[in-house]
Protein backbone atom coordinates (compact mmCIF):
# COMPACT_ATOMS: atom_id res chain seq x y z
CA UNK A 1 -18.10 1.32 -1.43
CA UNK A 2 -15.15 0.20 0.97
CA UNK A 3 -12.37 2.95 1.34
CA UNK A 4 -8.76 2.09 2.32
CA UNK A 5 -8.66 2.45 6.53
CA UNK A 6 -5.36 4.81 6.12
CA UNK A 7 -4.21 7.64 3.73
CA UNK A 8 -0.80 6.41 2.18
CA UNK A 9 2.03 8.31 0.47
CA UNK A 10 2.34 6.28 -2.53
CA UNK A 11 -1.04 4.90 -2.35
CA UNK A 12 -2.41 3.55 -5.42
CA UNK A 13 -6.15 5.21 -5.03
CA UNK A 14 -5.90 7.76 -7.48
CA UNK A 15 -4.66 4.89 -9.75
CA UNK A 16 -6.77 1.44 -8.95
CA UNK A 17 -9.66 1.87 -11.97
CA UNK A 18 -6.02 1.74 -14.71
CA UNK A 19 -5.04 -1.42 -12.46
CA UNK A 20 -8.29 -2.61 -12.63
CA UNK A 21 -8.73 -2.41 -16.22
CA UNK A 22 -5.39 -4.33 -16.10
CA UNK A 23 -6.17 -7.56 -14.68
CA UNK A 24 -6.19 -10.54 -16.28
CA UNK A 25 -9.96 -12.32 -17.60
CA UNK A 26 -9.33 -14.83 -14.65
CA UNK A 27 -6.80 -15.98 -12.01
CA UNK A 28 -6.40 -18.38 -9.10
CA UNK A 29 -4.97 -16.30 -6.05
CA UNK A 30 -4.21 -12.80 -5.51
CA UNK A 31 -1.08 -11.64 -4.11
CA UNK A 32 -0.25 -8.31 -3.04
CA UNK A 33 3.50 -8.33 -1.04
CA UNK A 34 3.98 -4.76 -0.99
CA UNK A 35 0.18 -4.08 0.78
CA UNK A 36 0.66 -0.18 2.23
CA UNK A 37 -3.05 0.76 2.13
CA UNK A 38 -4.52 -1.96 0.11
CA UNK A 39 -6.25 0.14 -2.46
CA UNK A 40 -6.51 -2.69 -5.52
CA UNK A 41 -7.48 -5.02 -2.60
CA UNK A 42 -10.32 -2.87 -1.68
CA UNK A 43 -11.05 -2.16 -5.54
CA UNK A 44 -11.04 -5.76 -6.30
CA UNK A 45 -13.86 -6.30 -3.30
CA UNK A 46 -16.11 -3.44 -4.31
CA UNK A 47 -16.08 -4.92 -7.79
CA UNK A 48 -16.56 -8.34 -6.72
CA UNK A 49 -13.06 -9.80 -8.53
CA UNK A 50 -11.46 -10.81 -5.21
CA UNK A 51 -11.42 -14.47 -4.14
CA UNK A 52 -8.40 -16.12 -2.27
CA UNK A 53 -5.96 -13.39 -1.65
CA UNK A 54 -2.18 -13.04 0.43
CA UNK A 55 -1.17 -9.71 1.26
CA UNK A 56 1.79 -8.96 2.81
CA UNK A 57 4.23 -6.08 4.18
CA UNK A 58 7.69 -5.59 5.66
CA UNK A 59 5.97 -2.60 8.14
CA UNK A 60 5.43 -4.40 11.50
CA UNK A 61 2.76 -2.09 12.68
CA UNK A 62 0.70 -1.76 9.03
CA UNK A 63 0.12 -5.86 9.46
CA UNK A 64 -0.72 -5.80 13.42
CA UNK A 65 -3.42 -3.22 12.28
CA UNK A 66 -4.75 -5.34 9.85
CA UNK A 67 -4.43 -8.49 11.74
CA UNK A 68 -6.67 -6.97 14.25
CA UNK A 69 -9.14 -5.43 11.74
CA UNK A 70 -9.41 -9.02 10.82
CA UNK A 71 -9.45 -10.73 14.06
CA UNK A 72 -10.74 -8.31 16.61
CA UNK A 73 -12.58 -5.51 14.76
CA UNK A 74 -14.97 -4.79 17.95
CA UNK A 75 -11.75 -4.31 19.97
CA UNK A 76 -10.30 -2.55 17.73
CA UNK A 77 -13.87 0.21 17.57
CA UNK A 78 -13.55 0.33 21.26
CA UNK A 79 -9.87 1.33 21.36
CA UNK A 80 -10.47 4.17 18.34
CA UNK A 81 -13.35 5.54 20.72
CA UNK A 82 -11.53 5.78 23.53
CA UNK A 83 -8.48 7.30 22.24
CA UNK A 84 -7.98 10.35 24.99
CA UNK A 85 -5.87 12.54 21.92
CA UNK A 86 -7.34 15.55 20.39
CA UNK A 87 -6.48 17.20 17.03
CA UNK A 88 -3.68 19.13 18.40
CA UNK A 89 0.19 19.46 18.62
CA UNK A 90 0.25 18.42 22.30
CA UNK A 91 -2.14 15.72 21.91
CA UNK A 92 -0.21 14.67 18.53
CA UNK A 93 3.21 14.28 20.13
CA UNK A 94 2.06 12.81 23.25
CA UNK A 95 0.05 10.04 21.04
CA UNK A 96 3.67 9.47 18.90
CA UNK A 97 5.62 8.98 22.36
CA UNK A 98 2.99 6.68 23.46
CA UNK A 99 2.91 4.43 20.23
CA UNK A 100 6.76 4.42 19.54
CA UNK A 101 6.68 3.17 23.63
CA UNK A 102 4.84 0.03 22.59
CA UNK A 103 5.68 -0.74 19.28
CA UNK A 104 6.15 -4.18 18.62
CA UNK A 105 4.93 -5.24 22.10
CA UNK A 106 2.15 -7.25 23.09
CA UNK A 107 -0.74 -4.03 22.54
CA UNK A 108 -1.90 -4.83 19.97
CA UNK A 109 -5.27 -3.63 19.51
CA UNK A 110 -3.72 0.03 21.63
CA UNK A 111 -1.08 -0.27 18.57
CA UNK A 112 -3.85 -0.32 15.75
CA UNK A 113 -5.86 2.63 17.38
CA UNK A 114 -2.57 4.56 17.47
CA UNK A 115 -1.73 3.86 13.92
CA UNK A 116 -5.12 5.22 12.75
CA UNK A 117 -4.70 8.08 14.54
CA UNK A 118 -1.34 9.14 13.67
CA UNK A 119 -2.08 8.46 9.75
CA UNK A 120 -5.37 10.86 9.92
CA UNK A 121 -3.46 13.42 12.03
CA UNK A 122 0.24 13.72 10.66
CA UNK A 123 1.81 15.14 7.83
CA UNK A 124 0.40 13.79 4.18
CA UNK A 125 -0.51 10.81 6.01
CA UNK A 126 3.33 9.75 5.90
CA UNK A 127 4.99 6.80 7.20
CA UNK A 128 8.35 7.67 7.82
CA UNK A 129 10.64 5.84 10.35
CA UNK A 130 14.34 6.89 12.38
CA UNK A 131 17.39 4.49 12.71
CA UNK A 132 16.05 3.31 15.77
CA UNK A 133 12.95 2.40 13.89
CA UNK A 134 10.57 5.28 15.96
CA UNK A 135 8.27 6.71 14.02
CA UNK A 136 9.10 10.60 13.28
CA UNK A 137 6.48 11.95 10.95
CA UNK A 138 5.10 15.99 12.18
CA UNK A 139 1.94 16.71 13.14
CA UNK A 140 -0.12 17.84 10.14
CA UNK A 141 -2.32 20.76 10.93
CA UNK A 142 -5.61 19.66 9.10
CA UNK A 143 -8.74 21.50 9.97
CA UNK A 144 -11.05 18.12 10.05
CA UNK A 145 -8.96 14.82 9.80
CA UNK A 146 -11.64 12.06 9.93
CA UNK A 147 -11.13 8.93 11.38
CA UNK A 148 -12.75 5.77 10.64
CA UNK A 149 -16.33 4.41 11.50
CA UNK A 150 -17.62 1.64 12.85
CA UNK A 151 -19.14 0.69 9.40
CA UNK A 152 -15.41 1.21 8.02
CA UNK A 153 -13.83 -0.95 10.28
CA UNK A 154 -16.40 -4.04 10.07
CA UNK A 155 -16.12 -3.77 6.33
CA UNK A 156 -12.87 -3.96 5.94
CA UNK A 157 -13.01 -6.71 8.50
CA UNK A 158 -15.11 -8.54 5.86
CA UNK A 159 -12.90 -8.22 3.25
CA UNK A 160 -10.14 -9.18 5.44
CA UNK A 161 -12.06 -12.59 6.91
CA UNK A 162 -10.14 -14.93 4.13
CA UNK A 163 -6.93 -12.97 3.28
CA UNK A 164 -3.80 -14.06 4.70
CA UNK A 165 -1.52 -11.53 6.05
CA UNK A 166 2.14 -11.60 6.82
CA UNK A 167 4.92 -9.75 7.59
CA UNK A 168 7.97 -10.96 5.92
CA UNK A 169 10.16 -9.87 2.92
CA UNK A 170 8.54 -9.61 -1.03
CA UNK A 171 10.70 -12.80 -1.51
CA UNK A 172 9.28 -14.76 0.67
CA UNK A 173 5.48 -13.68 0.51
CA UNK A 174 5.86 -14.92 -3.05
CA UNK A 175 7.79 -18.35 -2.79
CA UNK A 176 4.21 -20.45 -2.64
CA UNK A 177 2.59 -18.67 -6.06
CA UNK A 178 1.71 -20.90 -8.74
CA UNK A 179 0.72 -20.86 -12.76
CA UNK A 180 -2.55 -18.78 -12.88
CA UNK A 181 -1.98 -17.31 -9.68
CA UNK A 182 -2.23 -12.93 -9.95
CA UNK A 183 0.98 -10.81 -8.44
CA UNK A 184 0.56 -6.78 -8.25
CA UNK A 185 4.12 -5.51 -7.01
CA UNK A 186 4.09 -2.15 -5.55
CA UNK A 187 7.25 -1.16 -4.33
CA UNK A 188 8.58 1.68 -2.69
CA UNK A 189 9.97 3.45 -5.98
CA UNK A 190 13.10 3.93 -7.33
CA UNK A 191 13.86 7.64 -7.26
CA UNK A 192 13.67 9.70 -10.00
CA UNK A 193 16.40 11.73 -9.07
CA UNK A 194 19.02 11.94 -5.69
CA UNK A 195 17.18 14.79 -4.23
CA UNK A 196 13.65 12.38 -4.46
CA UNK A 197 15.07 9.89 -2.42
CA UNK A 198 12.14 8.17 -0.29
CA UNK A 199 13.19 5.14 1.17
CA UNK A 200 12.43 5.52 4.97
CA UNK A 201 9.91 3.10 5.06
CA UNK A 202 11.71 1.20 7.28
CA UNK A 203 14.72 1.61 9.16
CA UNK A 204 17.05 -0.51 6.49
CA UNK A 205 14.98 1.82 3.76
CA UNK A 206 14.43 -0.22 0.01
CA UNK A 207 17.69 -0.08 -2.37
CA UNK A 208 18.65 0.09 -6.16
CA UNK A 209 19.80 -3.80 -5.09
CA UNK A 210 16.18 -4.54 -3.86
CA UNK A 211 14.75 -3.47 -6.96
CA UNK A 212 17.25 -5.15 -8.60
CA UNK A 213 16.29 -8.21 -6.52
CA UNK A 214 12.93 -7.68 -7.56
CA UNK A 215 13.18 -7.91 -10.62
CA UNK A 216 15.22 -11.05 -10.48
CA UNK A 217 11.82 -12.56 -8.57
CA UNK A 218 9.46 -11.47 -11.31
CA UNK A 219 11.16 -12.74 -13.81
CA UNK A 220 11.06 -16.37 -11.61
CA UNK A 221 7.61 -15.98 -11.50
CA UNK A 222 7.01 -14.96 -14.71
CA UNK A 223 8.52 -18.64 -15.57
CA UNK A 224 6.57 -20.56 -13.09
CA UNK A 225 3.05 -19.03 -15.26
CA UNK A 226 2.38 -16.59 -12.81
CA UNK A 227 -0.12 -12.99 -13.95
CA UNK A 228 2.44 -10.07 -13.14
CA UNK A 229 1.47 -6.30 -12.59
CA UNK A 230 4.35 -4.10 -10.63
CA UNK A 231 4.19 -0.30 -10.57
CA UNK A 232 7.28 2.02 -10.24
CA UNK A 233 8.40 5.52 -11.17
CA UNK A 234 9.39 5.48 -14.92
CA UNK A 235 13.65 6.12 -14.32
CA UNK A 236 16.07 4.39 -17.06
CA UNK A 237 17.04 2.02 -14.28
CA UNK A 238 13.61 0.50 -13.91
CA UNK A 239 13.44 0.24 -17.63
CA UNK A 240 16.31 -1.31 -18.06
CA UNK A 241 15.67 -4.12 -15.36
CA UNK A 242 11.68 -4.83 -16.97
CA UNK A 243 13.10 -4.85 -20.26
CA UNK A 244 11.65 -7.50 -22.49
CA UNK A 245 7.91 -6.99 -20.58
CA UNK A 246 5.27 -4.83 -21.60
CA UNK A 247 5.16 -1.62 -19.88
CA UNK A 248 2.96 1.58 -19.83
CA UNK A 249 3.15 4.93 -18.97
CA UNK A 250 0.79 6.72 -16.88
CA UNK A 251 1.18 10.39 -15.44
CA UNK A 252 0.53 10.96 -11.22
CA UNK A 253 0.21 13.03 -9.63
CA UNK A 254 2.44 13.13 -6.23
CA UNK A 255 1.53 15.05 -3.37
CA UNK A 256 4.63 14.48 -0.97
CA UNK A 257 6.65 17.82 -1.61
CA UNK A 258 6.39 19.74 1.03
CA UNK A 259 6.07 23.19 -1.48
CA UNK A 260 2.79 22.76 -3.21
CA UNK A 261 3.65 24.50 -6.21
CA UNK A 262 6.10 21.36 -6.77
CA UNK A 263 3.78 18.83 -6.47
CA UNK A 264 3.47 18.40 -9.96
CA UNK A 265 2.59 14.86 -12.48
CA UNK A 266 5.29 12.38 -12.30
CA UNK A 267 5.40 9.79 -14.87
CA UNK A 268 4.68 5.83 -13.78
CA UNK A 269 5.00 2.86 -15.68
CA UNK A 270 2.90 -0.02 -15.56
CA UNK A 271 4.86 -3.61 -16.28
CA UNK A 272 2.60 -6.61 -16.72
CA UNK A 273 3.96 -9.66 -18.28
CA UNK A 274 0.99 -10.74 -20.78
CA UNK A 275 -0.54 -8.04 -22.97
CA UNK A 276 -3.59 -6.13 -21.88
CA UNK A 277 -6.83 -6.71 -23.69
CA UNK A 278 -7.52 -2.82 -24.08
CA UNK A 279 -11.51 -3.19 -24.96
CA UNK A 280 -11.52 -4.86 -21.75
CA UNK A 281 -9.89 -2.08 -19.86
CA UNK A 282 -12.06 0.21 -21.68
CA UNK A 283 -15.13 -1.66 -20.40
CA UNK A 284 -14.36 -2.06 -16.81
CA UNK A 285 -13.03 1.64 -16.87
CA UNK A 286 -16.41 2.88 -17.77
CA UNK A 287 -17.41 5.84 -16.07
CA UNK A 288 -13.82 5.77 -13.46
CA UNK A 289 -12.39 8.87 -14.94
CA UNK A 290 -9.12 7.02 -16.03
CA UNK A 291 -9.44 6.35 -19.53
């Protein structure tokens, strides 16, 4: 069973056997334009429900690792085995310097490596960026972080082999889908309240007019015959905006809050635009603990 190659705050892991149990009978291509960690990707291969797929993400240095998962994976080993940091403040830091010193430059494969690292070693495996666009996340203090194998790598190389990635905008990873074509949106959510604001994704963060925006672009593709599954936080705003669609609630459980006796449920909604065949969810939800 292939596992997602990073943790992710606001990965959908804990969450992919409802998704899955949400598809539609059949489709024609899979996109994904919010990818983070890729978890329904990777679900979708293990079960064998993944054929032509376009994944795509606005964070410059999650697509140049998958890029070279895809097109490089033996590089890519190399670099992870050679990494000269240790699980350790010092080490930590001095691997953050050294990967906000290359960003977006021509290392690309040193760039992947880096991103692994700092994902297994920093705090809740965050991705959390400055004004100047540097990443900022602590170190995280973990007793054991693992980092990928070999064997992790090469698979998700083989799942990767006939995905296209890119790194541009939701809009625009969307403007080619078609009728029959599949379409799981997974934004950065709309806070529940001001004080659960998490928007630093990136430096220009993801606004009440994006998800505004975004909702404008399912409804577009909703009228071109498109399959539509997006995921958000349950607030009256995102409500209000997926009005009209079907939409179910599911409780999560978020592990961001730095006080662990506040990391309580939270309550999701899923908003598909067709409705769910439920003994169909029920049967590929066998024996996933979901259900």
């Amino acid at each position: 069973m292939l596992r997602p190659l990073l943790k992710w705050a606001g990965g959908k892991r804990w969450l992919v056997s409802f998704l899955i149990g949400t598809l539609p009978v059949k489709w024609a291509h899979y996109y994904e334009p919010f990818a983070g960690a890729a978890a329904l990707l990777v679900e979708m291969w293990n079960r064998r429900l993944l054929g032509g797929a376009t994944i795509s993400d606005t964070n410059e240095e999650l697509v140049n690792l998958y890029v070279v998962v895809r097109d490089c994976p033996q590089e890519l080993v190399s670099a992870l085995k050679q990494l000269p940091f240790g699980n350790d403040p010092k080490s930590y830091y001095a691997a953050r310097d050294r990967f906000n010193e290359i960003r977006g430059g021509p290392a690309k494969v040193e760039r992947a490596a880096l991103l692994i690292y700092l994902n297994r070693h920093c705090y809740n495996g965050l991705w959390r960026v400055n004004a100047k666009g540097e990443f900022n996340v602590p170190f995280g203090r973990y007793n054991r972080p693992s980092m990928p194998s070999e064997e992790d790598v090469f698979g998700f190389h083989a799942l990767l082999r006939n995905v296209r990635i890119l790194n541009v905008d939701f809009e625009e990873a969307v403007k080619d889908v078609s009728k029959g074509d599949l379409v799981y949106l997974d934004p950065p959510y709309q806070p529940a309240s001001e004080t659960a604001s998490f928007t630093d994704y990136t430096p220009e963060g993801f606004t009440k007019q994006d998800q505004v925006r975004l909702a404008k672009v399912f409804r577009e593709l909703d009228e071109r015959g498109a399959y539509l599954i997006l995921s958000n936080s349950d607030t009256e705003l995102v409500r209000s905006l997926y009005e009209g669609y079907y939409v179910e609630t599911v409780e999560a459980n978020r592990a961001i809050n730095s006080k662990t006796e506040r990391r309580r449920g939270a309550r999701e909604i899923i908003v598909t635009n067709y409705e769910v065949e439920k003994r169909r969810r029920a049967k590929l939800n066998s024996g996933w603990g979901i259900l």
